[in-house]
N, C-alpha and C. Protein backbone atom coordinates (compact mmCIF):
# COMPACT_ATOMS: atom_id res chain seq x y z
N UNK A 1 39.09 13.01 11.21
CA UNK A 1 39.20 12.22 12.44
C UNK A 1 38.80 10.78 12.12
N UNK A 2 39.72 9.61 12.36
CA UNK A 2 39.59 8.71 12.16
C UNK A 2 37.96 7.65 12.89
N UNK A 3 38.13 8.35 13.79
CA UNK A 3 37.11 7.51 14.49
C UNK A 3 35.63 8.06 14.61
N UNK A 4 35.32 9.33 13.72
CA UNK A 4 34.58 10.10 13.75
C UNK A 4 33.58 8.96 13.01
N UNK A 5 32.04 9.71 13.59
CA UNK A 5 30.86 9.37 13.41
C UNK A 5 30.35 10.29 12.62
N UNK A 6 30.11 10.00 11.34
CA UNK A 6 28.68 11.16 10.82
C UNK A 6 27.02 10.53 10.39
N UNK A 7 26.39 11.19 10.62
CA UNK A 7 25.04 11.45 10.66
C UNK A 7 24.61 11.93 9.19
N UNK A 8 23.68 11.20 8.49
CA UNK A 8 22.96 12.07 7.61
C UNK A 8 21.37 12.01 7.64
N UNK A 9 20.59 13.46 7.71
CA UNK A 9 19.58 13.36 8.16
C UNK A 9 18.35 14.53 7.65
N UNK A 10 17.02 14.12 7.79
CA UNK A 10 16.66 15.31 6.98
C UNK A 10 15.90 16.17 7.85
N UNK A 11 16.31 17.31 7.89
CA UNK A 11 16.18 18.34 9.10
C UNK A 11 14.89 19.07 8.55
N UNK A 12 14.54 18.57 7.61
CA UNK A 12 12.98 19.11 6.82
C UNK A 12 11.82 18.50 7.78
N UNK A 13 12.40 17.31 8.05
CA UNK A 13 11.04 16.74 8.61
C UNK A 13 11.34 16.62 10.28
N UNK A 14 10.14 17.00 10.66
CA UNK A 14 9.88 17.37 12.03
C UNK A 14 10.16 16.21 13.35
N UNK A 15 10.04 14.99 12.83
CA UNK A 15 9.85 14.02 13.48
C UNK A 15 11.79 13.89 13.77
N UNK A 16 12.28 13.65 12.23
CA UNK A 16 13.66 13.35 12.53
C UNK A 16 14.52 14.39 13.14
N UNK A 17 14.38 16.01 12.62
CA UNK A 17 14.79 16.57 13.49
C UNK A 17 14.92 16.70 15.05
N UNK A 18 13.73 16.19 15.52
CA UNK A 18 13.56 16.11 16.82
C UNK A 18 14.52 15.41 17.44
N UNK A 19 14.64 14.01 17.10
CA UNK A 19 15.08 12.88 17.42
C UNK A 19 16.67 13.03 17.06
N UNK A 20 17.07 14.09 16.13
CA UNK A 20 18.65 14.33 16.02
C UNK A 20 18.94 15.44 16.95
N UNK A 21 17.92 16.22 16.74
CA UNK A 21 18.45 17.55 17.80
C UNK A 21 18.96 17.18 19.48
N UNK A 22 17.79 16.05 19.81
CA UNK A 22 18.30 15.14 20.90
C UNK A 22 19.73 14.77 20.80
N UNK A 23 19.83 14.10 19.90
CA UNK A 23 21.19 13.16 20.12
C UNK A 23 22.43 14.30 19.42
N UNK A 24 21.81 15.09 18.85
CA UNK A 24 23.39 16.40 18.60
C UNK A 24 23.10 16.64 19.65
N UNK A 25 22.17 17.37 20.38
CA UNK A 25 22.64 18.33 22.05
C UNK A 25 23.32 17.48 22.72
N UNK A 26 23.25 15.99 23.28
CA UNK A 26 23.42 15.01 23.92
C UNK A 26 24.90 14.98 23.15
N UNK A 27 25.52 15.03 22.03
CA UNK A 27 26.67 14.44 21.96
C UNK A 27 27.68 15.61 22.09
N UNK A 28 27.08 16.83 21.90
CA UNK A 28 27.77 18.45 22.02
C UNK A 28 28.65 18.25 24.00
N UNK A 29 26.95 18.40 24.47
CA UNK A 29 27.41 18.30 26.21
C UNK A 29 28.44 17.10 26.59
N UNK A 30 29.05 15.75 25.88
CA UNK A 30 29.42 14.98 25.82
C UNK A 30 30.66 15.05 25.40
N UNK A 31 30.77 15.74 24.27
CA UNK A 31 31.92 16.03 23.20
C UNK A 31 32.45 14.46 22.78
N UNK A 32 31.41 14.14 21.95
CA UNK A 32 31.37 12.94 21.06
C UNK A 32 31.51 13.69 20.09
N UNK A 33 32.58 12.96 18.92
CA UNK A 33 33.34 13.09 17.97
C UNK A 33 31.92 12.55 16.57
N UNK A 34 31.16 12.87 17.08
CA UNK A 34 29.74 12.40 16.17
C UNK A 34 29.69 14.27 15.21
N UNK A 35 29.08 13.87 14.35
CA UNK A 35 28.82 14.99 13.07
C UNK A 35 27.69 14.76 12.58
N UNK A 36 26.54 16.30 12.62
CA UNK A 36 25.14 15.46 12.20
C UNK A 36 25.04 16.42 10.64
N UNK A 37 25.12 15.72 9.60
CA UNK A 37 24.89 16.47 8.54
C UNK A 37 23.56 16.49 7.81
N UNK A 38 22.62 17.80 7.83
CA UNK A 38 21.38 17.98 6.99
C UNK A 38 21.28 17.85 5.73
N UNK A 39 20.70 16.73 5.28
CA UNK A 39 20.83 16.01 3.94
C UNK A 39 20.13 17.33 3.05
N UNK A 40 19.64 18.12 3.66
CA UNK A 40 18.94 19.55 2.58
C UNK A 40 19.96 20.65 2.21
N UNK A 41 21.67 20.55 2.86
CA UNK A 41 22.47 21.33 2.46
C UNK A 41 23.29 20.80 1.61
N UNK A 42 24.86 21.49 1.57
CA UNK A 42 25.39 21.18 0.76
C UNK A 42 26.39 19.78 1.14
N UNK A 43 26.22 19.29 2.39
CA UNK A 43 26.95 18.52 2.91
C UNK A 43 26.64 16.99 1.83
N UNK A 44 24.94 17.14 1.63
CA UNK A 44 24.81 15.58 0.90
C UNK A 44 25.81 15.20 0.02
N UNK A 45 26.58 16.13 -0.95
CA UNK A 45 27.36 15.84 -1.59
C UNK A 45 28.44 14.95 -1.26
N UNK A 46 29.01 15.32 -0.06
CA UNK A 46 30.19 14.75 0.27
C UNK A 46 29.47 12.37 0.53
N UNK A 47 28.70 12.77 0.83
CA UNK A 47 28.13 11.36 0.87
C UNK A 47 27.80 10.24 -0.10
N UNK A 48 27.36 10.96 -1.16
CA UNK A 48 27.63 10.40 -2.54
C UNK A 48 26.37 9.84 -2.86
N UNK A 49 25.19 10.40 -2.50
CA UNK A 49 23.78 9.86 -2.37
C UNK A 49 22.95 10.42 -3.38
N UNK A 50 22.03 10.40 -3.72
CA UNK A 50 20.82 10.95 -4.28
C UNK A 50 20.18 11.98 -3.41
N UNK A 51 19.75 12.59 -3.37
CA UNK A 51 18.81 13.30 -2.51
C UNK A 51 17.52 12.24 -1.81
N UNK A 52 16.77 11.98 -3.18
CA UNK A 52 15.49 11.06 -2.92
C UNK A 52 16.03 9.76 -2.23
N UNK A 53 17.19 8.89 -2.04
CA UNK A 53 17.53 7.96 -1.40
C UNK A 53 17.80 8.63 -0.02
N UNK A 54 18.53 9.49 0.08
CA UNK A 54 19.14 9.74 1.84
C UNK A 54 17.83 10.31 2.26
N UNK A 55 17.12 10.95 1.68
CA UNK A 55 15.71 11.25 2.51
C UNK A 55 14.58 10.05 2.94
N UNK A 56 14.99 8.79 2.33
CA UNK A 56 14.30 7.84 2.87
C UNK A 56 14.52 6.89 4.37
N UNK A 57 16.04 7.35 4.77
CA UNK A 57 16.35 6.17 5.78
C UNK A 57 17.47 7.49 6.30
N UNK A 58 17.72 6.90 7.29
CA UNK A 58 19.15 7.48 8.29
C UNK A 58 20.29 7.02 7.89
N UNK A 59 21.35 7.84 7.81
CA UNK A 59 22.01 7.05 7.15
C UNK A 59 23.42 7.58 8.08
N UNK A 60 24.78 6.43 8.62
CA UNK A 60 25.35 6.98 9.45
C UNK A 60 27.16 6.48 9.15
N UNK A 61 27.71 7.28 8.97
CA UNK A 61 29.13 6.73 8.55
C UNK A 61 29.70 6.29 9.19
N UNK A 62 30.66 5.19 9.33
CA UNK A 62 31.63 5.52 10.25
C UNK A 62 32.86 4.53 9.79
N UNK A 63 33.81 4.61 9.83
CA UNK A 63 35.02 3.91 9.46
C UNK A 63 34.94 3.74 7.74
N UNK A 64 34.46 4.30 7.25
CA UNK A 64 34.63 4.06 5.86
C UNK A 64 33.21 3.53 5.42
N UNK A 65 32.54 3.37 5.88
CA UNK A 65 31.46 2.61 5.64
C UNK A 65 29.71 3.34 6.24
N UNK A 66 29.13 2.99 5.25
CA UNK A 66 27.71 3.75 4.99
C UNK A 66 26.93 2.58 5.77
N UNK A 67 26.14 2.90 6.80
CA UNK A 67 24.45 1.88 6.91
C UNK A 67 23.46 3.19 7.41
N UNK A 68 22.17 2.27 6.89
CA UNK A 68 21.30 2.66 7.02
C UNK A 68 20.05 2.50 7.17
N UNK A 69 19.10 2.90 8.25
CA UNK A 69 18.21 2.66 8.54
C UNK A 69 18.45 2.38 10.03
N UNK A 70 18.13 0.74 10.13
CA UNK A 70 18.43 0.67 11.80
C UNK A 70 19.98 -0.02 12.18
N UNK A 71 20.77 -0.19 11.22
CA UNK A 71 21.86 -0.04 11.51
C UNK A 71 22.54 1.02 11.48
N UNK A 72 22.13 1.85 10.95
CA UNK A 72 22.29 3.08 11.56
C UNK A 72 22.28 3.50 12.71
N UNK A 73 21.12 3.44 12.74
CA UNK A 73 20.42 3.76 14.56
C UNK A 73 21.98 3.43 15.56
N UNK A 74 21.79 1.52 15.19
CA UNK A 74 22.90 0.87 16.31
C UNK A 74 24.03 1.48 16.17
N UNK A 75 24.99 1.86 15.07
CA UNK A 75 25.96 2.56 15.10
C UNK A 75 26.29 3.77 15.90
N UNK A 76 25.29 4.72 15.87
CA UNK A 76 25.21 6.00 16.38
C UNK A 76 25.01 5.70 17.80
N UNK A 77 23.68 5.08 18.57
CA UNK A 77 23.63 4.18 19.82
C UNK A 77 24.72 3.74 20.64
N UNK A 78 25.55 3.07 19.38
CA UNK A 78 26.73 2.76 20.03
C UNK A 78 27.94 3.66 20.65
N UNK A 79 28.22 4.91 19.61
CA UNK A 79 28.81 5.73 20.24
C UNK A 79 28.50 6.78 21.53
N UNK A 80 27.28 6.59 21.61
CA UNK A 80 26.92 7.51 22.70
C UNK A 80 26.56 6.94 23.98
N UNK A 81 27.32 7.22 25.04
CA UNK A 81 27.69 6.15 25.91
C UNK A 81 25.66 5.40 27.03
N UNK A 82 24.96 6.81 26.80
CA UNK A 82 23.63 6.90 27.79
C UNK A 82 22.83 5.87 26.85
N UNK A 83 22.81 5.40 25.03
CA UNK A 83 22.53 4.84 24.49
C UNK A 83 23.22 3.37 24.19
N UNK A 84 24.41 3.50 24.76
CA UNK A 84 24.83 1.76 24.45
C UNK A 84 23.79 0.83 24.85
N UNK A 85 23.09 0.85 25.78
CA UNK A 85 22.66 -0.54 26.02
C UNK A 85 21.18 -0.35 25.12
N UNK A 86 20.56 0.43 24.50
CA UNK A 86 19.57 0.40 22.99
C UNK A 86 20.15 -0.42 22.05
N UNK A 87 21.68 -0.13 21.84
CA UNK A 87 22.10 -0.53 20.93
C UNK A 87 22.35 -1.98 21.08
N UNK A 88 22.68 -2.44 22.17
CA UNK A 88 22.77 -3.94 22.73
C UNK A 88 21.22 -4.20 22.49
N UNK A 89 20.21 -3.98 22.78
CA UNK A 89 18.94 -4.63 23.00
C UNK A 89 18.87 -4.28 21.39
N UNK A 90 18.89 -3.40 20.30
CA UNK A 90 18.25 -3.94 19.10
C UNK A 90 18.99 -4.83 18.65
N UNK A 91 20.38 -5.01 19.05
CA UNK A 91 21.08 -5.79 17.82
C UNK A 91 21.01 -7.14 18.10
N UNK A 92 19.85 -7.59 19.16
CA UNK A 92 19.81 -9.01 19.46
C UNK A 92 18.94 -9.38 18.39
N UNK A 93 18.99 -11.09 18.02
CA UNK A 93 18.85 -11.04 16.78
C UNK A 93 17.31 -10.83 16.35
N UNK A 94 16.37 -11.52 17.52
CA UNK A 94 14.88 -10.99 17.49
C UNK A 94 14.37 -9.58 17.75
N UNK A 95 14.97 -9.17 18.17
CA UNK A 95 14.90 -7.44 18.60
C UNK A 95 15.35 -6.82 17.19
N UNK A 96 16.35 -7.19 16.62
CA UNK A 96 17.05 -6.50 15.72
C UNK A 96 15.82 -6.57 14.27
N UNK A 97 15.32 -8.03 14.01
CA UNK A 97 14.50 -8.47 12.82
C UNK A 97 13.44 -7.48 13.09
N UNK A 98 12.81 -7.73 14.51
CA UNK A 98 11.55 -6.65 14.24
C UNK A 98 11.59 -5.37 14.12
N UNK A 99 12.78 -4.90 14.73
CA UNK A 99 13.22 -3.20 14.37
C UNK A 99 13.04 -2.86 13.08
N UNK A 100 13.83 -3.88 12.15
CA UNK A 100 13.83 -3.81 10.71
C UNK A 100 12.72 -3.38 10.03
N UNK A 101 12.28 -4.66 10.46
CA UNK A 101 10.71 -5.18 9.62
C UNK A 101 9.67 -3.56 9.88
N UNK A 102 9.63 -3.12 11.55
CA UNK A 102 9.00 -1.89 11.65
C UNK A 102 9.82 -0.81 11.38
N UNK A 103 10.59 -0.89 11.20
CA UNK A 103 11.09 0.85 10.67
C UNK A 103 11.16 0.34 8.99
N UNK A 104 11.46 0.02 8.00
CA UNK A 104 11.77 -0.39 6.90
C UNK A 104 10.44 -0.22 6.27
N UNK A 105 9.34 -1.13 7.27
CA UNK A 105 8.11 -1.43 6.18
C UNK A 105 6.53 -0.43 6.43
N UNK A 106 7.10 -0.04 7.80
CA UNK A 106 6.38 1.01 8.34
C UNK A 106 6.72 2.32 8.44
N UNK A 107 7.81 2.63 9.80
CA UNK A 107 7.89 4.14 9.86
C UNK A 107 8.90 4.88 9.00
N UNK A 108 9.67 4.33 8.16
CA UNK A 108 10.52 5.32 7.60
C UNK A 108 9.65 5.30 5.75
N UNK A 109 8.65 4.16 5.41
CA UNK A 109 8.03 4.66 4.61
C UNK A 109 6.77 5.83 4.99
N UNK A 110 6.39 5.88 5.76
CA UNK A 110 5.38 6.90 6.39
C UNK A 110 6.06 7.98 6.81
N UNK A 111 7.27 7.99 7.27
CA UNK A 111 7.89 9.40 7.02
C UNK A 111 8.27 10.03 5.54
N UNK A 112 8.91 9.22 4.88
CA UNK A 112 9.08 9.69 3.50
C UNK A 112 7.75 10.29 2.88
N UNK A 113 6.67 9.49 2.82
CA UNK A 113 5.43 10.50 2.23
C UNK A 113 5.06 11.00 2.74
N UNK A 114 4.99 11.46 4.22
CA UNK A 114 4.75 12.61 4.97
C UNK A 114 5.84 13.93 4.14
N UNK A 115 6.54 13.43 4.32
CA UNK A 115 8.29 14.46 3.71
C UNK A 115 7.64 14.81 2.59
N UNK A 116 6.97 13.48 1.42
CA UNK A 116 6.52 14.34 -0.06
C UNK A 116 5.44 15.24 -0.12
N UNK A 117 4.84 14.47 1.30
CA UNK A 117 3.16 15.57 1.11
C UNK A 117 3.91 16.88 1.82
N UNK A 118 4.45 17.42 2.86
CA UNK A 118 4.76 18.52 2.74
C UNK A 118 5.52 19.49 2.00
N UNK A 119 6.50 18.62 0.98
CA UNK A 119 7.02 19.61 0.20
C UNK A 119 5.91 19.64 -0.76
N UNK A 120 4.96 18.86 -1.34
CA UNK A 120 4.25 19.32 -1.90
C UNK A 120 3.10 19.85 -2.02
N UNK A 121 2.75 20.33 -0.90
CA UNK A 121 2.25 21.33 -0.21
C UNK A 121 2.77 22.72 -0.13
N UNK A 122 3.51 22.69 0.27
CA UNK A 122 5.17 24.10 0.02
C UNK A 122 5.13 24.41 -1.28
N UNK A 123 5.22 23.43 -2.69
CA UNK A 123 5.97 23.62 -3.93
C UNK A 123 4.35 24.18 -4.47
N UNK A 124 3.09 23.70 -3.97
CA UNK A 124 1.93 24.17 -4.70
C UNK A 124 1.41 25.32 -4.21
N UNK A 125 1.02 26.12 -5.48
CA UNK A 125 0.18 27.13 -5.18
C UNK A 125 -1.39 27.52 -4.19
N UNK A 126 -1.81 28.41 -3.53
CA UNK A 126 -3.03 28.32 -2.38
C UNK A 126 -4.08 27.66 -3.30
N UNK A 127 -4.78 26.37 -2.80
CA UNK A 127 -5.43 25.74 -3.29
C UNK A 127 -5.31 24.84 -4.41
N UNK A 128 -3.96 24.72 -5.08
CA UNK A 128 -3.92 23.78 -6.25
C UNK A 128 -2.95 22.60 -5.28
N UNK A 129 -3.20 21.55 -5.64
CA UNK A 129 -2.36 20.53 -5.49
C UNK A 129 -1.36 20.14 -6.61
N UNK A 130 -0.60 19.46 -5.75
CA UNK A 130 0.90 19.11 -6.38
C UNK A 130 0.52 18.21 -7.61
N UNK A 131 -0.47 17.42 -7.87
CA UNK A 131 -1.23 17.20 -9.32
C UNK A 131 -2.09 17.73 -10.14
N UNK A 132 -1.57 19.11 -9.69
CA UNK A 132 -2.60 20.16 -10.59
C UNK A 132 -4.12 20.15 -10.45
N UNK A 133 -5.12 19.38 -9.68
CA UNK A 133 -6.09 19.99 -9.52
C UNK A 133 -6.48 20.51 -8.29
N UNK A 134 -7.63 21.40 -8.06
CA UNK A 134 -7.70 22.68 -7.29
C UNK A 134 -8.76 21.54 -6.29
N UNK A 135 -7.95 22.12 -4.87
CA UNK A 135 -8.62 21.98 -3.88
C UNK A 135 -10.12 22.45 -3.68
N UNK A 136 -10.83 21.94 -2.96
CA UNK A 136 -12.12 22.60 -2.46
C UNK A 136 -12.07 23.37 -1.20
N UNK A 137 -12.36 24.57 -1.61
CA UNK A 137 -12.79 25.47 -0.38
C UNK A 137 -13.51 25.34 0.28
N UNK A 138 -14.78 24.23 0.53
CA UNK A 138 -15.92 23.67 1.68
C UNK A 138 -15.08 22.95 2.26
C-alpha cells in the first residue's frame, strides 16, 4: 500500500509498548492504514537496521523514507486524525528543538539502558550480574 505507515518499535520495553499499544488500538478502531512492527521479531529485517540502532529511537516509514525519533513521532501524529494537532504543535520550530533536545538527550537514552539493564538482568544468572560479579544477598 502506497500510502501505508509503518512503525518500528520495541515491544520489550514497557514504556514503548504502552504508548504503541495506544496508538495500534486507536488506529485498528480507525482503520488507519498504519503497521506497527516489533523490532524483537522477524519483521526488523525487512527495515534494514541493526537491532542495537532500532532499539534506540522510534523509527517510522512512510513513502520510502525512514525518520526517527521525534520525527517519527510527527509522522505517525500526523496520520492519525485525534493526533494531528500534536503533530502541528511539535513541529513548530521551538516546540520541535526542545522535543529533540528532550527525547534525543534524555528519554530515549534512559530508555535504551533501562532496555540493557533488563535484558541483562534476563541474560544473567540468580545473583550474578551481566559483568560477572555476584550480587549481594543483604
Amino acid at each position: 500500500m502506497p500510502n501505508e505507515t509503518r512503525v518500528l518499535y520495541n515491544a520489550e520495553c514497557p514504556v514503548c509498548r504502552a504508548e504503541i499499544d495506544h496508538y495500534s488500538a486507536y488506529s485498528e478502531r480507525q482503520k488507519l492504514p498504519i503497521i506497527f512492527d516489533d523490532l524483537n521479531t522477524d519483521a526488523l529485517a525487512a527495515w534494514g537496521l541493526e537491532p542495537d540502532h532500532a532499539t534506540r529511537r522510534l523509527h517510522v516509514s512512510k513513502n520510502g523514507l525512514v525518520y526517527a525519533g521525534i520525527p517519527a513521532f510527527i509522522i505517525l501524529w500526523q496520520d492519525m486524525p485525534r493526533y494531528r494537532w500534536l503533530a502541528r504543535v511539535v513541529g513548530t520550530s521551538g516546540v520541535h528543538w526542545l522535543a529533540v533536545q528532550v527525547y534525543d538527550h534524555v528519554l530515549a537514552p534512559l530508555l535504551y539502558r533501562w532496555h540493557l539493564r533488563r535484558r541483562n538482568r534476563a541474560a544473567a544468572p540468580d545473583g550474578a550480574r551481566a559483568d560477572g560479579n555476584q550480587t549481594s544477598s543483604r
